[in-house]
PDB file of N, CA and C in Angstrom:
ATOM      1  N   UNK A   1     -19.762   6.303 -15.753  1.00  0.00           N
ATOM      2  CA  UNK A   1     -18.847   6.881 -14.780  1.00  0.00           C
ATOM      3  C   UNK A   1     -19.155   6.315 -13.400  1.00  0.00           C
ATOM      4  N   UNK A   2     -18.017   6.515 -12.476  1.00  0.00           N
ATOM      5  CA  UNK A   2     -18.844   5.921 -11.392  1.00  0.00           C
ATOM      6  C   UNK A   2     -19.270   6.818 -10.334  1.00  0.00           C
ATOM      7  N   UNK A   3     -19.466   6.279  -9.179  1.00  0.00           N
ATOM      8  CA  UNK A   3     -20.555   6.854  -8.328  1.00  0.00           C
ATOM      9  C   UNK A   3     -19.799   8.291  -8.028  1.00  0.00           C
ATOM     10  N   UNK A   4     -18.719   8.269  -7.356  1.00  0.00           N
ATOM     11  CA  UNK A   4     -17.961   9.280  -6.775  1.00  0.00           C
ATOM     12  C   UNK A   4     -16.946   9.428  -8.229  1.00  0.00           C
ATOM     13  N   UNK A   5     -17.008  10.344  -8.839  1.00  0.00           N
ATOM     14  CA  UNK A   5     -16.049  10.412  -9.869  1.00  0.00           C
ATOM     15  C   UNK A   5     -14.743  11.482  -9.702  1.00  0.00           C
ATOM     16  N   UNK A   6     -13.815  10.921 -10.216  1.00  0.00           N
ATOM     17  CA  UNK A   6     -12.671  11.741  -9.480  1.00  0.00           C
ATOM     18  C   UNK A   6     -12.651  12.920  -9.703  1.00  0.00           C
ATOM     19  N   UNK A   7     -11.977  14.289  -9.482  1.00  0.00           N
ATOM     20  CA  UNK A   7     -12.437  15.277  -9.912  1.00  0.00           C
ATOM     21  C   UNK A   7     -10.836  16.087  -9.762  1.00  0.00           C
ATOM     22  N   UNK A   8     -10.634  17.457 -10.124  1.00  0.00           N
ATOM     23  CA  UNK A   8      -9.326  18.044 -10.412  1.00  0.00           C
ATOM     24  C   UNK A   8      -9.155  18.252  -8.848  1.00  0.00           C
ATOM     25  N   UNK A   9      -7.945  18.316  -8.522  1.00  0.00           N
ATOM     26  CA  UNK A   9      -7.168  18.380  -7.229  1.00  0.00           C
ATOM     27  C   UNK A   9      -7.412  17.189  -6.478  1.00  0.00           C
ATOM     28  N   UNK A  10      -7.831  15.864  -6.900  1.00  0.00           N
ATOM     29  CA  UNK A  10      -8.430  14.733  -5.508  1.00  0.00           C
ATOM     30  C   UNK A  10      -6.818  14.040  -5.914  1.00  0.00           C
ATOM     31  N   UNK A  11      -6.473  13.902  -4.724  1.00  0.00           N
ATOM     32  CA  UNK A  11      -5.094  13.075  -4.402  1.00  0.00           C
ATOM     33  C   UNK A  11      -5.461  11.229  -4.623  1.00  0.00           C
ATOM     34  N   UNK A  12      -4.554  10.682  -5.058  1.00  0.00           N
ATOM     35  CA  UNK A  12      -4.926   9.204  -5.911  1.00  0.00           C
ATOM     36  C   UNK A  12      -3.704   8.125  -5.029  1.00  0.00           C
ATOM     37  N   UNK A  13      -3.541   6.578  -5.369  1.00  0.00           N
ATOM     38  CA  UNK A  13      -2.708   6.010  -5.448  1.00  0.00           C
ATOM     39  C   UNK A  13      -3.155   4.969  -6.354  1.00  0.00           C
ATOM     40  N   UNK A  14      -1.875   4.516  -7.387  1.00  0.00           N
ATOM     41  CA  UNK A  14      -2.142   3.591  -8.090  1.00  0.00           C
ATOM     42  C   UNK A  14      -2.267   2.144  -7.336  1.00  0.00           C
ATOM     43  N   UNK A  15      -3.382   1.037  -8.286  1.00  0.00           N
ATOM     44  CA  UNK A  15      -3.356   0.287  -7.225  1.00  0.00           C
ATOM     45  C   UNK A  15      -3.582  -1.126  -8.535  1.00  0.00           C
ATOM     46  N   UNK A  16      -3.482  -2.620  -8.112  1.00  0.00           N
ATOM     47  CA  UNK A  16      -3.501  -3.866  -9.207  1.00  0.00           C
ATOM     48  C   UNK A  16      -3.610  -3.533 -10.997  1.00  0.00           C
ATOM     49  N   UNK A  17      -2.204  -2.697 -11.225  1.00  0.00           N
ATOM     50  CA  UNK A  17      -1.884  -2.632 -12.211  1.00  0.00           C
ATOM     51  C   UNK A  17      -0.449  -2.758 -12.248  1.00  0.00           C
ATOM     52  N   UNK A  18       0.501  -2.453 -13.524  1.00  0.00           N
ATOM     53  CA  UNK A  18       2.213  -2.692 -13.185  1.00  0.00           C
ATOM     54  C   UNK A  18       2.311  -1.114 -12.966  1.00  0.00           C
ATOM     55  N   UNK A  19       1.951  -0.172 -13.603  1.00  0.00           N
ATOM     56  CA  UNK A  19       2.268   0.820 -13.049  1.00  0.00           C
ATOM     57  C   UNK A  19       2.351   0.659 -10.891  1.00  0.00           C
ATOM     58  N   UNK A  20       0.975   0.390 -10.995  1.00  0.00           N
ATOM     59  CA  UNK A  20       1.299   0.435  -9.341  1.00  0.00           C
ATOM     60  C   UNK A  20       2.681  -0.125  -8.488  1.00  0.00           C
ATOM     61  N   UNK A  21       3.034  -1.079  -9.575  1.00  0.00           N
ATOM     62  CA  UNK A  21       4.450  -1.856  -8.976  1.00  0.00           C
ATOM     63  C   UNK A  21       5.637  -0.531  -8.847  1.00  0.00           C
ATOM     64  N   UNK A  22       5.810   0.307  -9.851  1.00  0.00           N
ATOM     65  CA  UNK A  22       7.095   0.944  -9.527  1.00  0.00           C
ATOM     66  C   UNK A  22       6.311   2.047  -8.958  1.00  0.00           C
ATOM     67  N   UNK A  23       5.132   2.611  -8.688  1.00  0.00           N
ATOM     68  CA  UNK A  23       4.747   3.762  -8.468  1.00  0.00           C
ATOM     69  C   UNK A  23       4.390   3.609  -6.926  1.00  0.00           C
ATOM     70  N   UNK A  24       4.747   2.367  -6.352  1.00  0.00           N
ATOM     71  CA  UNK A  24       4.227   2.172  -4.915  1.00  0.00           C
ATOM     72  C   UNK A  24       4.474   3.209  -3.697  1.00  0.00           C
ATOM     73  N   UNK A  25       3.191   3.825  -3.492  1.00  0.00           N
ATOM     74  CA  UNK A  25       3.342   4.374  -2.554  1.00  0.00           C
ATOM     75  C   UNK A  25       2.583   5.899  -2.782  1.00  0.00           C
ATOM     76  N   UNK A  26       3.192   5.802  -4.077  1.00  0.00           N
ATOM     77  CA  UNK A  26       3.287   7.787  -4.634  1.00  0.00           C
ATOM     78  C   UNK A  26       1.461   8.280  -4.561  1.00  0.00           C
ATOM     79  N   UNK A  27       1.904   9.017  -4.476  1.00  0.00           N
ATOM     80  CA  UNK A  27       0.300   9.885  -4.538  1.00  0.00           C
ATOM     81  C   UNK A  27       0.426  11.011  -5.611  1.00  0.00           C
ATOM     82  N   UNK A  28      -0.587  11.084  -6.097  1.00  0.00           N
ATOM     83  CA  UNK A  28      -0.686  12.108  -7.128  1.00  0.00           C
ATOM     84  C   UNK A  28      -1.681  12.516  -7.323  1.00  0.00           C
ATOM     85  N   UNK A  29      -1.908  13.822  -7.994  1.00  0.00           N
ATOM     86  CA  UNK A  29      -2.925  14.765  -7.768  1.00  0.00           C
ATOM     87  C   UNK A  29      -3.457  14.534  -9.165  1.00  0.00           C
ATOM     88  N   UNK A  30      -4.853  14.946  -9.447  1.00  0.00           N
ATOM     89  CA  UNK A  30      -5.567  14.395 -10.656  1.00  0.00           C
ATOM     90  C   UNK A  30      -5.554  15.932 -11.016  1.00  0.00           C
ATOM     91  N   UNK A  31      -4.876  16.509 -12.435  1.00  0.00           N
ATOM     92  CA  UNK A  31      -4.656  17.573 -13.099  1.00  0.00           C
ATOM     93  C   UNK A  31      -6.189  17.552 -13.804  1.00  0.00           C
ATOM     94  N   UNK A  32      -6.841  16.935 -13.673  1.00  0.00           N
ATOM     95  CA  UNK A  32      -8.096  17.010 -14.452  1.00  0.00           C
ATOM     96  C   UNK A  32      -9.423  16.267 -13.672  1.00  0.00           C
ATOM     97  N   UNK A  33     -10.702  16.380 -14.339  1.00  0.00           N
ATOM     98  CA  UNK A  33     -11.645  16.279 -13.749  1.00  0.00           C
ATOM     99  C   UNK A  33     -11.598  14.426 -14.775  1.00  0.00           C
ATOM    100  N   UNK A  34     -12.255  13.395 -14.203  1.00  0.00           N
ATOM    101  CA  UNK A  34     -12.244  12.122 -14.867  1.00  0.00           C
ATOM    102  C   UNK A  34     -13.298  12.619 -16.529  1.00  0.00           C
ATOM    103  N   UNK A  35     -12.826  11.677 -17.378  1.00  0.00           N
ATOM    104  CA  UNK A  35     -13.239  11.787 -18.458  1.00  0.00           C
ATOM    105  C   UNK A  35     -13.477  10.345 -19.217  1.00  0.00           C
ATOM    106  N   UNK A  36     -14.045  11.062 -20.512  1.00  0.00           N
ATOM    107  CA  UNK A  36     -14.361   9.455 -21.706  1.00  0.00           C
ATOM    108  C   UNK A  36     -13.206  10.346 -22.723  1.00  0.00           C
ATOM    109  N   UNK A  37     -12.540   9.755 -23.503  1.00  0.00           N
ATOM    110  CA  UNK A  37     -11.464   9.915 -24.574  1.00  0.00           C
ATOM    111  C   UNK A  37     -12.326  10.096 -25.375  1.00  0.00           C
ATOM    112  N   UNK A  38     -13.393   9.094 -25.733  1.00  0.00           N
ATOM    113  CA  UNK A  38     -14.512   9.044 -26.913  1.00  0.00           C
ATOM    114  C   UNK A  38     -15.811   8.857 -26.308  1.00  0.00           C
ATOM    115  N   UNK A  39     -16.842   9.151 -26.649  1.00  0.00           N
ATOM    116  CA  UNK A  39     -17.836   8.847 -26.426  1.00  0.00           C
ATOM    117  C   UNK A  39     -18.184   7.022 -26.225  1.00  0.00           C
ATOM    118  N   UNK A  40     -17.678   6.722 -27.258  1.00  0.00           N
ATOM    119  CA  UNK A  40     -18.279   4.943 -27.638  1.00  0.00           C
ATOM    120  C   UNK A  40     -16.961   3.698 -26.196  1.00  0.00           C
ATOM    121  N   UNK A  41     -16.257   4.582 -25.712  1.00  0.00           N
ATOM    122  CA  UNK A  41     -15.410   4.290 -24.436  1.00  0.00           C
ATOM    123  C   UNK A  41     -16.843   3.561 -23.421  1.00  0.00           C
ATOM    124  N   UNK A  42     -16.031   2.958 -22.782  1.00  0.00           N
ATOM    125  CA  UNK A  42     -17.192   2.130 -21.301  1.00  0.00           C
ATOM    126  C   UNK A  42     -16.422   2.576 -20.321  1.00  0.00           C
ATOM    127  N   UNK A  43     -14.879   2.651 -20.345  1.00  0.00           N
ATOM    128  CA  UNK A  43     -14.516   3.376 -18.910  1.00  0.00           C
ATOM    129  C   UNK A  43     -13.918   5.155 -19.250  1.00  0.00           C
ATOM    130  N   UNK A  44     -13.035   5.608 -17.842  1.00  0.00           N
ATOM    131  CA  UNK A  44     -13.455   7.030 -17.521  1.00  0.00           C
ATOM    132  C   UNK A  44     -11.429   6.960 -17.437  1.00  0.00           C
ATOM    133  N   UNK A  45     -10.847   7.527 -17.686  1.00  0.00           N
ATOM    134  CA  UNK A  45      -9.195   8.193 -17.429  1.00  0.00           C
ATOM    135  C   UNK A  45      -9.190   9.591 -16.509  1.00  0.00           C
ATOM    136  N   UNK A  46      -8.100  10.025 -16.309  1.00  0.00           N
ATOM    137  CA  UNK A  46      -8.144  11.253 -15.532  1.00  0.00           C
ATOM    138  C   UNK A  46      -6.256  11.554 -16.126  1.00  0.00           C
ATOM    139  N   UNK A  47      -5.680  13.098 -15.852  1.00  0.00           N
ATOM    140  CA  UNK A  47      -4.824  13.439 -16.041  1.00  0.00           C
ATOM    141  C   UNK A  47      -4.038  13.297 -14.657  1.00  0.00           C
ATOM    142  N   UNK A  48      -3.062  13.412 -14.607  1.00  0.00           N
ATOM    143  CA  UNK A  48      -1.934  13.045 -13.601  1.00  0.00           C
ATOM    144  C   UNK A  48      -1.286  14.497 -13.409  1.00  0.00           C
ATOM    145  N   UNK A  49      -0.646  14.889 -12.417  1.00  0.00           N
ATOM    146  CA  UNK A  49       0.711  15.690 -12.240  1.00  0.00           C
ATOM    147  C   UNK A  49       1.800  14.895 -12.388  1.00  0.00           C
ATOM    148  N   UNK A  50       2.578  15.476 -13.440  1.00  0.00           N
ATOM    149  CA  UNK A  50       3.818  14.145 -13.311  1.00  0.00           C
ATOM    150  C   UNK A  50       3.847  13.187 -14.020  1.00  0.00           C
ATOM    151  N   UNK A  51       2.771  12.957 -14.587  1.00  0.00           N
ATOM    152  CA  UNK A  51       2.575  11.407 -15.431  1.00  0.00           C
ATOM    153  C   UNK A  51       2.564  11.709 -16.795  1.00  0.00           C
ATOM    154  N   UNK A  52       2.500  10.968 -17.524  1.00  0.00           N
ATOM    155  CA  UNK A  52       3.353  11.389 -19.068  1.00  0.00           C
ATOM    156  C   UNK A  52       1.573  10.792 -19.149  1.00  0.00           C
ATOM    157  N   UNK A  53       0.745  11.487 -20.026  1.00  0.00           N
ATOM    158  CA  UNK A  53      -0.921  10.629 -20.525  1.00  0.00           C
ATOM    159  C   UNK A  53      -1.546  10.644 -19.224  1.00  0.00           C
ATOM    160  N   UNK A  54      -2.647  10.010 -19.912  1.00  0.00           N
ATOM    161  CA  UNK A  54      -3.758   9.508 -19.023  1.00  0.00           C
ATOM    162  C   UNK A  54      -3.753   8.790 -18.340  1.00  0.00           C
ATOM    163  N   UNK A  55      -4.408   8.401 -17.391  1.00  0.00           N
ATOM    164  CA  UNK A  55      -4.572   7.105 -16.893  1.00  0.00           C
ATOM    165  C   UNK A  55      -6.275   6.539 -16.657  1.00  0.00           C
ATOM    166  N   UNK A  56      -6.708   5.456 -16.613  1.00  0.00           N
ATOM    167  CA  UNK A  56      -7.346   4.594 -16.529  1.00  0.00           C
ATOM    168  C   UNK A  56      -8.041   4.535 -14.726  1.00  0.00           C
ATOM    169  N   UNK A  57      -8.781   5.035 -14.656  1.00  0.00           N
ATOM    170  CA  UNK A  57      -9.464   5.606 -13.447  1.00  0.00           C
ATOM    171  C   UNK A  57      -9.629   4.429 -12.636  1.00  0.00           C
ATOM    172  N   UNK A  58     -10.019   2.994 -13.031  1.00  0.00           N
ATOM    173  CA  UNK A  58     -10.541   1.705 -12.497  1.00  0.00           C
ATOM    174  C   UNK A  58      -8.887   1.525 -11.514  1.00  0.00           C
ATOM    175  N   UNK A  59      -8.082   1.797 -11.899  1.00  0.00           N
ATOM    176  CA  UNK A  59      -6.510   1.477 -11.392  1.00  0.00           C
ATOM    177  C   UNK A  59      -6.114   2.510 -10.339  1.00  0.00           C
ATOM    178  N   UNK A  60      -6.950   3.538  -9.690  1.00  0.00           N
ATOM    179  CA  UNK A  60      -6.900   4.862  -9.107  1.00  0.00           C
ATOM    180  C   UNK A  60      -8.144   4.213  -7.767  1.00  0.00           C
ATOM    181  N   UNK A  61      -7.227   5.276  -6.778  1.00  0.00           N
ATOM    182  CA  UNK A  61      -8.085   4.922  -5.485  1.00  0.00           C
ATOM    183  C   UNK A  61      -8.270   6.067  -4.724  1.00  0.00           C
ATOM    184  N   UNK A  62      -8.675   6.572  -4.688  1.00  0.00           N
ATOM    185  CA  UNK A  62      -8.664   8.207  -4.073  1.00  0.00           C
ATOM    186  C   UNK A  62      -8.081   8.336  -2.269  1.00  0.00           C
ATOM    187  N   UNK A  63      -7.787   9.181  -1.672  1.00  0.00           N
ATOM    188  CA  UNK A  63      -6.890   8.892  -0.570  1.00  0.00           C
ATOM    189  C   UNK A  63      -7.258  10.278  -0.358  1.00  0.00           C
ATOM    190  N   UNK A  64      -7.027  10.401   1.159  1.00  0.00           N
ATOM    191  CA  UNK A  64      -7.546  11.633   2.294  1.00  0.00           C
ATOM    192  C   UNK A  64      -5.995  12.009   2.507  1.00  0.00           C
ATOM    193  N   UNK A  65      -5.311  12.725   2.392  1.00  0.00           N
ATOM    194  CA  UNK A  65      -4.265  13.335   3.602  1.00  0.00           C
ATOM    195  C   UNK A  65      -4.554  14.066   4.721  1.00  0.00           C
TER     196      UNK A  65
END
């Protein structure tokens, strides 16, 4: 996991993925605390408001309002 791991309520923007292409701009709130799907996983996802699944935490940038 990494240093600062995202956690439920931290506001996000997607960022060098295609999602980020149509999602430019949007901010979204992490419905969940970051996670492993499986144990034998190397990276961490988090839940979305709004977003249909998971997403892939490495593609997430956390943001202050």
């Amino acid at each position: 996991m990494s240093v600062n791991p995202l956690k439920k309520g931290d506001k996000v923007v997607m960022h060098t993925c295609i999602e980020a292409e149509s999602n430019d701009g949007t901010i979204w709130t992490c419905k969940t605390d970051q996670f492993k799907h499986h144990p034998n996983h190397d990276y961490t996802v988090v839940m979305l408001e709004g977003y249909s699944g998971s997403f892939h935490t490495e593609y997430l940038q956390k943001v202050t309002i």
